[in-house]
Protein backbone atom coordinates (compact mmCIF):
# COMPACT_ATOMS: atom_id res chain seq x y z
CA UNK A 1 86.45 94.76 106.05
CA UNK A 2 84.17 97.67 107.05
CA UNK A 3 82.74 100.32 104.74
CA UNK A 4 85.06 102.25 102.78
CA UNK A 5 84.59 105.77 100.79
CA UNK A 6 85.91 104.82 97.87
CA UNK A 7 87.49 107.36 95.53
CA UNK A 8 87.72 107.38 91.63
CA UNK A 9 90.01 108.99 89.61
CA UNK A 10 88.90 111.73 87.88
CA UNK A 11 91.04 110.85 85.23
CA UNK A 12 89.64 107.33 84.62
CA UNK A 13 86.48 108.47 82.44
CA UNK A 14 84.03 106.06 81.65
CA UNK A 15 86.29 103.44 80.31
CA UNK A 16 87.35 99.92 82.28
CA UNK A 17 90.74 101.14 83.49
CA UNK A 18 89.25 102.82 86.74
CA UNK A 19 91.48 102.69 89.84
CA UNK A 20 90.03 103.59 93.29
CA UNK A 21 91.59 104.50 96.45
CA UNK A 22 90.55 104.89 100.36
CA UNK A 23 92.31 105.63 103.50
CA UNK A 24 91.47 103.33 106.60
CA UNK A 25 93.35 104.84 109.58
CA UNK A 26 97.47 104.45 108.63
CA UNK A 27 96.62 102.59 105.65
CA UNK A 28 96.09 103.33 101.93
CA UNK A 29 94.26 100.99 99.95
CA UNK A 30 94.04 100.86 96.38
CA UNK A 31 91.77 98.68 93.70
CA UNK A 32 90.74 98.28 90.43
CA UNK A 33 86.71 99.22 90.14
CA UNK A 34 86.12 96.02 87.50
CA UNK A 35 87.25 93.52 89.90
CA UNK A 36 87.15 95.52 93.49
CA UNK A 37 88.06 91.41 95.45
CA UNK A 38 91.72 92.69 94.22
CA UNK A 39 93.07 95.16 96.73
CA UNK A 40 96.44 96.71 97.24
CA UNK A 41 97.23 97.60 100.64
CA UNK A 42 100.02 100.19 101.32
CA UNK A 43 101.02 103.36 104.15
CA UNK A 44 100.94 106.73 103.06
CA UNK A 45 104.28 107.25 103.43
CA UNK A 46 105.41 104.52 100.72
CA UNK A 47 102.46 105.76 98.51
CA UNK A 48 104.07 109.58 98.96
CA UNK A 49 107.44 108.09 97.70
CA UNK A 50 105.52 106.25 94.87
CA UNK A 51 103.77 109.59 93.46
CA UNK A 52 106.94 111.46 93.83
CA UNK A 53 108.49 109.09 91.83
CA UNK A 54 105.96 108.86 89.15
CA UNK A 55 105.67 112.77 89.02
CA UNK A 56 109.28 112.66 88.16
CA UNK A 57 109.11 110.10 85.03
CA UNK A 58 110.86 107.15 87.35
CA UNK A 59 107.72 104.73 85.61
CA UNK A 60 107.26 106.24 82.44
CA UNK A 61 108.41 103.29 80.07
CA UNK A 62 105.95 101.70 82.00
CA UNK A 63 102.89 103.46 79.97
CA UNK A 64 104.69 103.27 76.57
């Protein structure tokens, strides 16, 4: 895989639950920063529908 600018959330702090995401052409790719060999690949479309649906509670009782 070539180089990737990997970006943190700014919401992850200094603690161990840091997720990171990068763009590579069509493709959205998404890791945890403690164990980056883990990656989630996805399009931006799906990932669109995802944060919509997060934004409106759909994974809520998730985080409880």
């Amino acid at each position: 895989m070539r180089q990737l600018n990997w970006q943190k959330s700014s919401f992850s702090g200094d603690q161990a639950n840091c997720v990171e995401i990068a763009s590579d052409g069509d493709l959205v790719l998404l890791r945890e920063s403690d164990d980056p060999s883990i990656v989630v690949t996805t399009t931006r479309a799906k990932l669109n529908a995802w944060i919509q649906g997060a934004k409106a509670g759909e994974f809520d009782h998730f985080t409880v």
